[in-house]
C-alpha atoms as a PDB file:
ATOM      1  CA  UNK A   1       0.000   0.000   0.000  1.00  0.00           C
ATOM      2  CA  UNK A   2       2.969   2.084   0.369  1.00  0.00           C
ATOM      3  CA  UNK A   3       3.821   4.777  -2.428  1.00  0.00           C
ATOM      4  CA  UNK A   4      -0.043   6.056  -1.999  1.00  0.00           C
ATOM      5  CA  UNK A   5      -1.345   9.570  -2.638  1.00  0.00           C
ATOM      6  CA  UNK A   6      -1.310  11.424   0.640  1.00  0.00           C
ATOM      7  CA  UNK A   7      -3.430  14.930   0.939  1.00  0.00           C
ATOM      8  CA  UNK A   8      -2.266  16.684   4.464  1.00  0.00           C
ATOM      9  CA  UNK A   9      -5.454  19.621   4.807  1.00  0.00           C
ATOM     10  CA  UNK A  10      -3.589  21.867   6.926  1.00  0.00           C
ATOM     11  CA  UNK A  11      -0.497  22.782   6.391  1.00  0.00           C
ATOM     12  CA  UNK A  12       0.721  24.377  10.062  1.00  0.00           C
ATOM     13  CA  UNK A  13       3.167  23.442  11.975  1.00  0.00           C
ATOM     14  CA  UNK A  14       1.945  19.844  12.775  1.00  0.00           C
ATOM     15  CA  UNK A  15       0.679  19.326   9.047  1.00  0.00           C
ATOM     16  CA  UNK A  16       4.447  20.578   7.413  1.00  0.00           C
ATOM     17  CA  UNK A  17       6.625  18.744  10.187  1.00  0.00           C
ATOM     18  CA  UNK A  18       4.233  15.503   8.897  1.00  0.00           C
ATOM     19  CA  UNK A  19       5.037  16.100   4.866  1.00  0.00           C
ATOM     20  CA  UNK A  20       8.549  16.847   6.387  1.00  0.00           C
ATOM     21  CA  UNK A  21       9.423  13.291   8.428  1.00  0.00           C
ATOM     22  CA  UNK A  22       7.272  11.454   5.683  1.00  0.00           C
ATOM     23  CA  UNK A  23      10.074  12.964   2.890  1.00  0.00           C
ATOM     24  CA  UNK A  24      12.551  12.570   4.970  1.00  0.00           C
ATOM     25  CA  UNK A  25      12.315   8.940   6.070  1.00  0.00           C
ATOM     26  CA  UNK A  26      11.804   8.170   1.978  1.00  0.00           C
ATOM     27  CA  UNK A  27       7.730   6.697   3.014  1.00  0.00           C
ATOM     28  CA  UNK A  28       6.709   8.969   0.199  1.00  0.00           C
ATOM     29  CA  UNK A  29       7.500  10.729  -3.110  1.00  0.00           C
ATOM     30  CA  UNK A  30       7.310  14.357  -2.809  1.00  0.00           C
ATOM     31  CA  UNK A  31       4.837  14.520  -5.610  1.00  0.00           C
ATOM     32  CA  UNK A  32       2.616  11.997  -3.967  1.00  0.00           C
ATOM     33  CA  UNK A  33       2.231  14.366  -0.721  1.00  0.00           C
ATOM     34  CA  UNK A  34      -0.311  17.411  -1.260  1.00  0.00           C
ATOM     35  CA  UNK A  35      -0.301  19.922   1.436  1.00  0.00           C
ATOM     36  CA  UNK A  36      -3.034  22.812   1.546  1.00  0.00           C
ATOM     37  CA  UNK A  37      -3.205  25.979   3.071  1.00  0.00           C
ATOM     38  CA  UNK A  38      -4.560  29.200   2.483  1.00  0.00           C
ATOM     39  CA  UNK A  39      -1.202  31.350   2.797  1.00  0.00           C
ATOM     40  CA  UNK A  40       0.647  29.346   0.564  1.00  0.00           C
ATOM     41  CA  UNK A  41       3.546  31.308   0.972  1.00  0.00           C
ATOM     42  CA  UNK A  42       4.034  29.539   4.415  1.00  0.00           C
ATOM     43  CA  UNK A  43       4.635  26.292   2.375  1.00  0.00           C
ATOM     44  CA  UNK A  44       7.397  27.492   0.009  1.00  0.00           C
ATOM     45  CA  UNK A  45       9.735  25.403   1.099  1.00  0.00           C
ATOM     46  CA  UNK A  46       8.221  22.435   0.581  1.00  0.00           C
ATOM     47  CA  UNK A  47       7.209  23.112  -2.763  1.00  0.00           C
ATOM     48  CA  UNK A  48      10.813  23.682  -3.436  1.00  0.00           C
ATOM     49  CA  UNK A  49      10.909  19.792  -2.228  1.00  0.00           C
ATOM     50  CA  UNK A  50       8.347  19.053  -4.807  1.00  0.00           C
ATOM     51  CA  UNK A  51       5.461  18.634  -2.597  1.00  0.00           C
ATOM     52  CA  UNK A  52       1.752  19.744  -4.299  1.00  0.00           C
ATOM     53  CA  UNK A  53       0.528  23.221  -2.613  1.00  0.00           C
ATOM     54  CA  UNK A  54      -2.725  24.567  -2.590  1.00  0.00           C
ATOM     55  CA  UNK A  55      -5.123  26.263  -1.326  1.00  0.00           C
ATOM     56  CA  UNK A  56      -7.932  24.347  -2.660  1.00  0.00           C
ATOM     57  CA  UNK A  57      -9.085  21.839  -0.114  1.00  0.00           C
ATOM     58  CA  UNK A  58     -11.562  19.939  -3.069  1.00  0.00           C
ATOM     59  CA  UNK A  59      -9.194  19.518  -5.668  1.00  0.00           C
ATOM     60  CA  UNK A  60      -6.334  17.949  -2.981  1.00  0.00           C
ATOM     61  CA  UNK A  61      -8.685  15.436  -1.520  1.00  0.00           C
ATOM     62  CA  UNK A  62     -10.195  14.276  -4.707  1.00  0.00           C
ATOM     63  CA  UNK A  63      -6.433  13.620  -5.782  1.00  0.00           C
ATOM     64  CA  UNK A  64      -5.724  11.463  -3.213  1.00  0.00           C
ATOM     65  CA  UNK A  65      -6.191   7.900  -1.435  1.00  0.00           C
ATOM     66  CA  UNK A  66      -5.027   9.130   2.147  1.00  0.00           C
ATOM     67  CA  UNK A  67      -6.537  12.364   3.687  1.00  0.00           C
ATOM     68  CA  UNK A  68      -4.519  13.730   6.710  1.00  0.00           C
ATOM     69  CA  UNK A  69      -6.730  15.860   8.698  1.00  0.00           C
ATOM     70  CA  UNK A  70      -4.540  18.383  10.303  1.00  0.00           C
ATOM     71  CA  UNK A  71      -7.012  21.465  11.286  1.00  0.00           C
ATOM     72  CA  UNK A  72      -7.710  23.490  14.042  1.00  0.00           C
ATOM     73  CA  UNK A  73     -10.280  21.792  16.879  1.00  0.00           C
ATOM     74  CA  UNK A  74     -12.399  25.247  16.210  1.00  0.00           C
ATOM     75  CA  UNK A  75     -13.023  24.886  12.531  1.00  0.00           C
ATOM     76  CA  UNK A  76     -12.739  21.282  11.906  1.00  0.00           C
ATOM     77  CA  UNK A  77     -16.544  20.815  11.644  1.00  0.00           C
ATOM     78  CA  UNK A  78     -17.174  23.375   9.632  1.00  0.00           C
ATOM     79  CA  UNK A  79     -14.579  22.951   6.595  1.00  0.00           C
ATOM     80  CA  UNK A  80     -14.873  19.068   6.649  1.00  0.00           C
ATOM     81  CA  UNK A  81     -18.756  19.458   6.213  1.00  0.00           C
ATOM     82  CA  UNK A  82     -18.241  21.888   3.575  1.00  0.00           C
ATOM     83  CA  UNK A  83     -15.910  19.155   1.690  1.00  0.00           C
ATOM     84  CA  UNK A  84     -18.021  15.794   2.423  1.00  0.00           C
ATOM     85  CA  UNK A  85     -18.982  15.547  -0.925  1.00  0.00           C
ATOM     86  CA  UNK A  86     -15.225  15.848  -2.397  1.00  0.00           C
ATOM     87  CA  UNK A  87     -14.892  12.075  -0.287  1.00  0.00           C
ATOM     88  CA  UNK A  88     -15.396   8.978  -1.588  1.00  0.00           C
ATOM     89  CA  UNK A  89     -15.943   5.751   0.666  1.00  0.00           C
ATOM     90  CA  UNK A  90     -14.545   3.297  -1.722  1.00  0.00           C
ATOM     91  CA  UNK A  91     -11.216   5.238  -2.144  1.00  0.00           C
ATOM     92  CA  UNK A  92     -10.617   7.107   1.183  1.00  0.00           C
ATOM     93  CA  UNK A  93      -8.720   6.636   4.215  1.00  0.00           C
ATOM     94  CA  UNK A  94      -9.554   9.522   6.760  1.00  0.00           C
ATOM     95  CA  UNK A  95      -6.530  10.077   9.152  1.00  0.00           C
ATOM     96  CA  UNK A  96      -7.213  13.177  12.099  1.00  0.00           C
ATOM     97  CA  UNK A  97      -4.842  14.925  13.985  1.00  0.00           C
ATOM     98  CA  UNK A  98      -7.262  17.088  15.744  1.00  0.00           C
ATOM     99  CA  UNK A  99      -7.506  17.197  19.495  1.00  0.00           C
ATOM    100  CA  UNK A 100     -11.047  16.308  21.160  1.00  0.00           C
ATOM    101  CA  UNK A 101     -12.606  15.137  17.738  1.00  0.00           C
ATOM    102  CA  UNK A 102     -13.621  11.728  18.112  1.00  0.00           C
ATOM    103  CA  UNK A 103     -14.696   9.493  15.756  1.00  0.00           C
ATOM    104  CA  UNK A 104     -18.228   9.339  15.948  1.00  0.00           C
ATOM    105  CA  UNK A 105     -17.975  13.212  15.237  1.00  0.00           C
ATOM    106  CA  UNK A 106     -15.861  12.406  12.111  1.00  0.00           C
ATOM    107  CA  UNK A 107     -18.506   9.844  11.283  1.00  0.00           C
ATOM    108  CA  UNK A 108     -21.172  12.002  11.632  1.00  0.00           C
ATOM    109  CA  UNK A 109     -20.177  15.061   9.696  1.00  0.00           C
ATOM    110  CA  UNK A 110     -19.512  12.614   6.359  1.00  0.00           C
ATOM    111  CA  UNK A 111     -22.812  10.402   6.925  1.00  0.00           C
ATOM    112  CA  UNK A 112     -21.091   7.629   5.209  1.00  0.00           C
ATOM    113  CA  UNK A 113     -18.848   4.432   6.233  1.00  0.00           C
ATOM    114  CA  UNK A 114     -14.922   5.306   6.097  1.00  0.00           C
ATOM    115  CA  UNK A 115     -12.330   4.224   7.527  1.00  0.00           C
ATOM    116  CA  UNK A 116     -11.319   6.526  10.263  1.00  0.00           C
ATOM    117  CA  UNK A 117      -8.496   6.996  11.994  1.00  0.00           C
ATOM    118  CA  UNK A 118      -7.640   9.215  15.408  1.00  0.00           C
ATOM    119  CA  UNK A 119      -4.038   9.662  15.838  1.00  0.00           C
ATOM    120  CA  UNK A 120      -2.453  11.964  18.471  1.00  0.00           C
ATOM    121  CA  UNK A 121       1.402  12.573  17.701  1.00  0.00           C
ATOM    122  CA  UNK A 122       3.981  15.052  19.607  1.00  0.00           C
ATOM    123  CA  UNK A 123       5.836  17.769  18.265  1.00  0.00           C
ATOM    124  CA  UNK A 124       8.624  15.871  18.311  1.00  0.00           C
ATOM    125  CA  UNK A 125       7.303  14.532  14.879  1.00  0.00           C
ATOM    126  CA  UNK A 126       9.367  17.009  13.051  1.00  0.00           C
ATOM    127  CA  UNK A 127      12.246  14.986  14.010  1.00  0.00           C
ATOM    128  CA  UNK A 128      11.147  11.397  13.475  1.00  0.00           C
ATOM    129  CA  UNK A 129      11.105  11.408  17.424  1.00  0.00           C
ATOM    130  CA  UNK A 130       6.953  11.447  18.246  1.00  0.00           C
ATOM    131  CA  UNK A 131       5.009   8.851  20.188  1.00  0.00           C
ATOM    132  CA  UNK A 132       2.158   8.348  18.161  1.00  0.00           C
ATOM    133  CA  UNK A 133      -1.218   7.057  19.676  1.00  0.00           C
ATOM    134  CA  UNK A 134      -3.775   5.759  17.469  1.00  0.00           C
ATOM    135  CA  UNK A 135      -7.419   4.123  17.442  1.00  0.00           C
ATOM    136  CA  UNK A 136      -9.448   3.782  14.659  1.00  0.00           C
ATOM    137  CA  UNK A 137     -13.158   2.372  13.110  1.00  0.00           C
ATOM    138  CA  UNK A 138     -14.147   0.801  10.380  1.00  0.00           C
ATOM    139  CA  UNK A 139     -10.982   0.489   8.790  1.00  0.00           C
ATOM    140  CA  UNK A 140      -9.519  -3.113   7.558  1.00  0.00           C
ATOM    141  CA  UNK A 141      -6.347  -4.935   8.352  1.00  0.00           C
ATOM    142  CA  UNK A 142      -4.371  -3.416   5.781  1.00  0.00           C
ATOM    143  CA  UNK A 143      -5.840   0.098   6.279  1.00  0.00           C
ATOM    144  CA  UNK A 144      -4.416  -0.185   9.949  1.00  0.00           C
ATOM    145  CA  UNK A 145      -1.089  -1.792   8.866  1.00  0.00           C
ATOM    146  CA  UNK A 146      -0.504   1.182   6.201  1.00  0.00           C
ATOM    147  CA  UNK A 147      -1.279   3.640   8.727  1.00  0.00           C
ATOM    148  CA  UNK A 148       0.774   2.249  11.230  1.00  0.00           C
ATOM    149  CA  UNK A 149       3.798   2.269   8.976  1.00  0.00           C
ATOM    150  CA  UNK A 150       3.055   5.475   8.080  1.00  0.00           C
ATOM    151  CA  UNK A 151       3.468   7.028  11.228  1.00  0.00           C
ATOM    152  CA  UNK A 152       6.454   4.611  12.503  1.00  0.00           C
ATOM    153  CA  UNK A 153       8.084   6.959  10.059  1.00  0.00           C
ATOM    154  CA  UNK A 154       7.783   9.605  12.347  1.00  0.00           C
ATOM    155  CA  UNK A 155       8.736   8.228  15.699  1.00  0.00           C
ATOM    156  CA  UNK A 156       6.735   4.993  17.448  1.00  0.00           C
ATOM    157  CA  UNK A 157       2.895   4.136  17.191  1.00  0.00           C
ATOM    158  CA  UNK A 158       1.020   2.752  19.880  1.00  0.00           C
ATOM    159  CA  UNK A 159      -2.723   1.242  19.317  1.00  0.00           C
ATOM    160  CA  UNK A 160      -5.064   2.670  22.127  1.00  0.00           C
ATOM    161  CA  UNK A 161      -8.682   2.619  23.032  1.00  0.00           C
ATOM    162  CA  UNK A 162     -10.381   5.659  22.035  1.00  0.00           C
ATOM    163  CA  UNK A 163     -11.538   6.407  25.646  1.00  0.00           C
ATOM    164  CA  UNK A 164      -7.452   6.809  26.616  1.00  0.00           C
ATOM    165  CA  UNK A 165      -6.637   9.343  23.752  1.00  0.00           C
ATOM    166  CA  UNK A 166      -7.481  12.711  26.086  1.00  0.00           C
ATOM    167  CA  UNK A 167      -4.750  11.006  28.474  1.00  0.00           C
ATOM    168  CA  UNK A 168      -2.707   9.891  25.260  1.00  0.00           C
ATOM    169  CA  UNK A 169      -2.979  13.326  24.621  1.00  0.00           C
ATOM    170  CA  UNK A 170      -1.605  14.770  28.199  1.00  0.00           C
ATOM    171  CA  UNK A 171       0.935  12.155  28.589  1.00  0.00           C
ATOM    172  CA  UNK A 172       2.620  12.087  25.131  1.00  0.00           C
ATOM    173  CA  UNK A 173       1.587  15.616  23.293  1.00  0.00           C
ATOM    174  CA  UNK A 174       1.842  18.143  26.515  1.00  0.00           C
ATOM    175  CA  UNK A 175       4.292  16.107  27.739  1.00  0.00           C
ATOM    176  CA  UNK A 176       6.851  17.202  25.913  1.00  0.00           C
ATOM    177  CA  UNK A 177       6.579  20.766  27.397  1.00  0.00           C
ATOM    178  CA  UNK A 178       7.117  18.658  30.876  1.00  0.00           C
ATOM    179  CA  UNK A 179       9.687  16.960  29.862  1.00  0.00           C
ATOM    180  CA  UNK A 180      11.663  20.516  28.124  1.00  0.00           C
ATOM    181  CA  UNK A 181      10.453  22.381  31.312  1.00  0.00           C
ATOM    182  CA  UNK A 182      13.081  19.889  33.977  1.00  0.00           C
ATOM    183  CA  UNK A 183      15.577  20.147  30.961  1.00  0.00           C
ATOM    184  CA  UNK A 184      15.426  24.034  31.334  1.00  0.00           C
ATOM    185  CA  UNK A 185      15.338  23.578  34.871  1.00  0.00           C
ATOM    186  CA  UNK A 186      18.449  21.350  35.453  1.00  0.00           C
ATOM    187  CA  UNK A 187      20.195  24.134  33.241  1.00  0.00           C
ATOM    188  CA  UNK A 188      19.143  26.629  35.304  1.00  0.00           C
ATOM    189  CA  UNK A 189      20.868  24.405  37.994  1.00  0.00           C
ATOM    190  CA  UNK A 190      23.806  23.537  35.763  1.00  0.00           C
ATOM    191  CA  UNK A 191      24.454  27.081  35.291  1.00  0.00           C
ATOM    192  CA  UNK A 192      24.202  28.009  39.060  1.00  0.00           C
ATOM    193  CA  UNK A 193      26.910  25.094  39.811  1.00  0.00           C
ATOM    194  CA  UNK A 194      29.634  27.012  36.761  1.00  0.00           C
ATOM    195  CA  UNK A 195      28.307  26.011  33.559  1.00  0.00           C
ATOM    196  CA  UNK A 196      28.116  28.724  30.487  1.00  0.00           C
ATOM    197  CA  UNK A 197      24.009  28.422  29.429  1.00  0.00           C
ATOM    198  CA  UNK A 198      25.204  26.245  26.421  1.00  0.00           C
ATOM    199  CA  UNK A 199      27.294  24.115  27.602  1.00  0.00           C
ATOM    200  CA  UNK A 200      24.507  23.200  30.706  1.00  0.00           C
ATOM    201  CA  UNK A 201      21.660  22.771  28.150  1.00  0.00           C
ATOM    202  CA  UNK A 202      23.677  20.420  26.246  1.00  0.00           C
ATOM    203  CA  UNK A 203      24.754  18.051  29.068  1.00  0.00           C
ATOM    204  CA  UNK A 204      21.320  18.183  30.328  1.00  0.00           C
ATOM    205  CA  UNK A 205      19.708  17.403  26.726  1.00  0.00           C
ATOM    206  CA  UNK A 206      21.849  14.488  26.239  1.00  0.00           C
ATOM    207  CA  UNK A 207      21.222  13.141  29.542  1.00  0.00           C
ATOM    208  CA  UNK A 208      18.022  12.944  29.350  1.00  0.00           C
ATOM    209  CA  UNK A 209      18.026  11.628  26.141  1.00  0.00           C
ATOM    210  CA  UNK A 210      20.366   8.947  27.474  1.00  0.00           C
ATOM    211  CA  UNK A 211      18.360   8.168  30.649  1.00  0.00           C
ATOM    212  CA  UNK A 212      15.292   7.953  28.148  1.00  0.00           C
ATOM    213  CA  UNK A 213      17.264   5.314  25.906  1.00  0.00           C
ATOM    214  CA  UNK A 214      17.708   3.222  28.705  1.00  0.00           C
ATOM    215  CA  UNK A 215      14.324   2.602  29.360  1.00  0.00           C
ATOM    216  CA  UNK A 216      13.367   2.299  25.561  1.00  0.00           C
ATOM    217  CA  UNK A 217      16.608  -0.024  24.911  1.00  0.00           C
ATOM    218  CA  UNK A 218      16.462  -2.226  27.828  1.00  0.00           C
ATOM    219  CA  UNK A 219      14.423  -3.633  30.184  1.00  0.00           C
ATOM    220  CA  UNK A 220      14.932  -2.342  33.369  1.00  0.00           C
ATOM    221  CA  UNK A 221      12.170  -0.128  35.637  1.00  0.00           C
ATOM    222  CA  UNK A 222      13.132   3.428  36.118  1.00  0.00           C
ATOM    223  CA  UNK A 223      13.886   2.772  39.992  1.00  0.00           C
ATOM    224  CA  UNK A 224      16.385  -0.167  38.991  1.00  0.00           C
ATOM    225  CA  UNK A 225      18.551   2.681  36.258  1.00  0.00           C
ATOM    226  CA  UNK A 226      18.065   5.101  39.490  1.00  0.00           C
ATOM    227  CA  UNK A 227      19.589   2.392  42.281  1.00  0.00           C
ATOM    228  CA  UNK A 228      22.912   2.070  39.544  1.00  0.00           C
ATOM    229  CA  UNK A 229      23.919   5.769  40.435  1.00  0.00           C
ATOM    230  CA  UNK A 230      22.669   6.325  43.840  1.00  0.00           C
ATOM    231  CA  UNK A 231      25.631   5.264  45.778  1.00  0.00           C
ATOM    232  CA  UNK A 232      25.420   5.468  49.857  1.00  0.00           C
ATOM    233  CA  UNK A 233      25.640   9.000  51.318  1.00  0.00           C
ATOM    234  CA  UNK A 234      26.683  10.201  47.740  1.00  0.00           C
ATOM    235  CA  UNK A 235      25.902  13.274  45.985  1.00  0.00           C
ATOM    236  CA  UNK A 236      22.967  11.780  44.003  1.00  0.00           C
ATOM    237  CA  UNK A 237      21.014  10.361  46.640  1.00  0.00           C
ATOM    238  CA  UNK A 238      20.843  13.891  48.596  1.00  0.00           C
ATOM    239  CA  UNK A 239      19.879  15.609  45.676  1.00  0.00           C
ATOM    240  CA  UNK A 240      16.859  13.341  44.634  1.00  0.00           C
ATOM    241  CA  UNK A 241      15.989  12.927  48.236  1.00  0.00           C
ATOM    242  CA  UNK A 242      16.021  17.238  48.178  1.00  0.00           C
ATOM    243  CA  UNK A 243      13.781  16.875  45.447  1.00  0.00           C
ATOM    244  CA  UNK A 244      11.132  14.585  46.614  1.00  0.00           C
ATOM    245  CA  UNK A 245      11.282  17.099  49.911  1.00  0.00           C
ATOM    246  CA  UNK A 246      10.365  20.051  47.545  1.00  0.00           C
ATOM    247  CA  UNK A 247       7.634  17.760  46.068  1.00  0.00           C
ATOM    248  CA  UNK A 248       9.278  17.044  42.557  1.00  0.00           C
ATOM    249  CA  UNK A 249       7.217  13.386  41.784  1.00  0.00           C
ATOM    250  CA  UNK A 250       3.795  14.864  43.274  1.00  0.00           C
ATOM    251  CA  UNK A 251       4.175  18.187  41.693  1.00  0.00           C
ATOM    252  CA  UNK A 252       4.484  16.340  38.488  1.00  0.00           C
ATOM    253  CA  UNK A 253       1.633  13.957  38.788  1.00  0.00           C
ATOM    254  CA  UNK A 254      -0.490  16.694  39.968  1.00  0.00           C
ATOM    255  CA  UNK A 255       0.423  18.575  36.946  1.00  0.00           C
ATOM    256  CA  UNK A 256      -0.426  15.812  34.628  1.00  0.00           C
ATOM    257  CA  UNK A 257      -3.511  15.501  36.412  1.00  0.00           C
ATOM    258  CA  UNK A 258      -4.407  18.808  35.945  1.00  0.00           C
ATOM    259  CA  UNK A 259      -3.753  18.721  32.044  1.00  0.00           C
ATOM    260  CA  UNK A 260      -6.098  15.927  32.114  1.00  0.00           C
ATOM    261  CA  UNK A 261      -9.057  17.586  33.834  1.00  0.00           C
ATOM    262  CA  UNK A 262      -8.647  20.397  31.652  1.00  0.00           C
ATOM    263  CA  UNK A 263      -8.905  18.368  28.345  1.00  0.00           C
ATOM    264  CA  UNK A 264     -11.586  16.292  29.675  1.00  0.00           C
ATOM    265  CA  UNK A 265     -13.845  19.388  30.195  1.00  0.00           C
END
């Protein structure tokens, strides 16, 4: 199924890093990706890759197999109803990217049987880096394999029920703004201790990316990587234990919990 004709309707920053890590990773041709937009100016560059602009929503979708839905939450509704017509059941995959639409909506607004798919990457997508969640209906075998691949381009996919994609959403999209908020942190700390800004964002960037490898590598819990460095009366175990003091694990749980109850809303 590979090699198909992929239309990305919304070409921001979520839709471009997509048609990016899907050119880069050699998934697709640039002249099978179509990206539209109504500035197009804001896609120059990758029409100098040879990727189909436009601004016309109709003409992208009817040129393609698989339609990446990549709108705002606000306006979703109202453009994909306007364009319902321009899909066809027998030819279409449907693939959204927009928070707190679920598939029954999606459903709804074509009033026909597609396949449908909900996927909830990170921004770290524009790197080949996201954690992709995904849960779909009415879609076959194949449809789900092809999709899958698709967005293993891009970083990891996990299948999910579509009940757990708010939390999907809290623990792999906003979670990358928790993750780069202890990285600015710790280099904050690095450069109270004597490192330049640079050289502390750097050590802590790679650490974490390290300690993160670890997990995704091997097979150890988190606690058993933390026991390897926490020697007795050593340096690491008072600063952890200073952490926990301040309320570092609760503050972060409670902050994810928060994220959650906000979505959920």
């Amino acid at each position: 199924m590979k090699n198909k004709k992929i239309a990305i309707i919304g070409g921001g920053n979520l839709g471009t890093a997509m048609a990016e890590g899907l050119l880069k990773s050699g998934f697709s041709r640039p002249e099978d990706i179509t990206v539209t937009r109504r500035t197009l100016s804001r896609l120059s560059a990758l029409k100098e890759k040879g990727v189909n602009v436009t601004d016309d929503n109709d003409q992208a979708i009817r040129a393609s197999e698989v339609i990446i839905v990549a709108l705002k939450p606000f306006n979703v509704k109202e453009v994909l109803a306007a364009l319902k017509n321009s899909f066809d059941p027998k030819k279409h995959i449907i693939i959204s990217v927009v928070t707190g639409v679920f598939l029954k909506d999606l459903a709804d607004i074509f009033e026909k049987d597609f396949p449908i798919f909900r996927a909830m990457p990170n921004t770290a997508i524009a790197i080949q880096e996201s954690v992709t969640c995904i849960c779909h209906r009415g879609a076959t075998a194949e449809q789900t394999s092809y999709v899958n691949e698709l967005f293993n381009q891009l970083g990891i996919t996990i299948p999910i029920e579509e009940k757990l994609m708010d939390a999907a959403t809290v623990l792999g999209a906003c979670g990358i703004a928790y993750a780069l908020r202890f990285i600015r942190a710790a280099t904050q700390g690095g450069i109270e201790i004597g490192f330049d800004a640079k050289t502390a964002s750097l050590i802590t960037a790679q650490t974490v990316k390290g300690a993160a490898e670890l997990l995704l590598k091997g097979t150890n819990h988190p606690e058993e990587e933390i026991d390897k460095v926490t020697t007795p009366k050593g340096c690491t175990i008072v600063g952890l234990n200073e952490m926990e003091h301040r309320g570092f694990s609760s503050s972060l749980i409670r902050g994810i919990g928060a994220s959650f109850n906000k979505i959920s809303q």
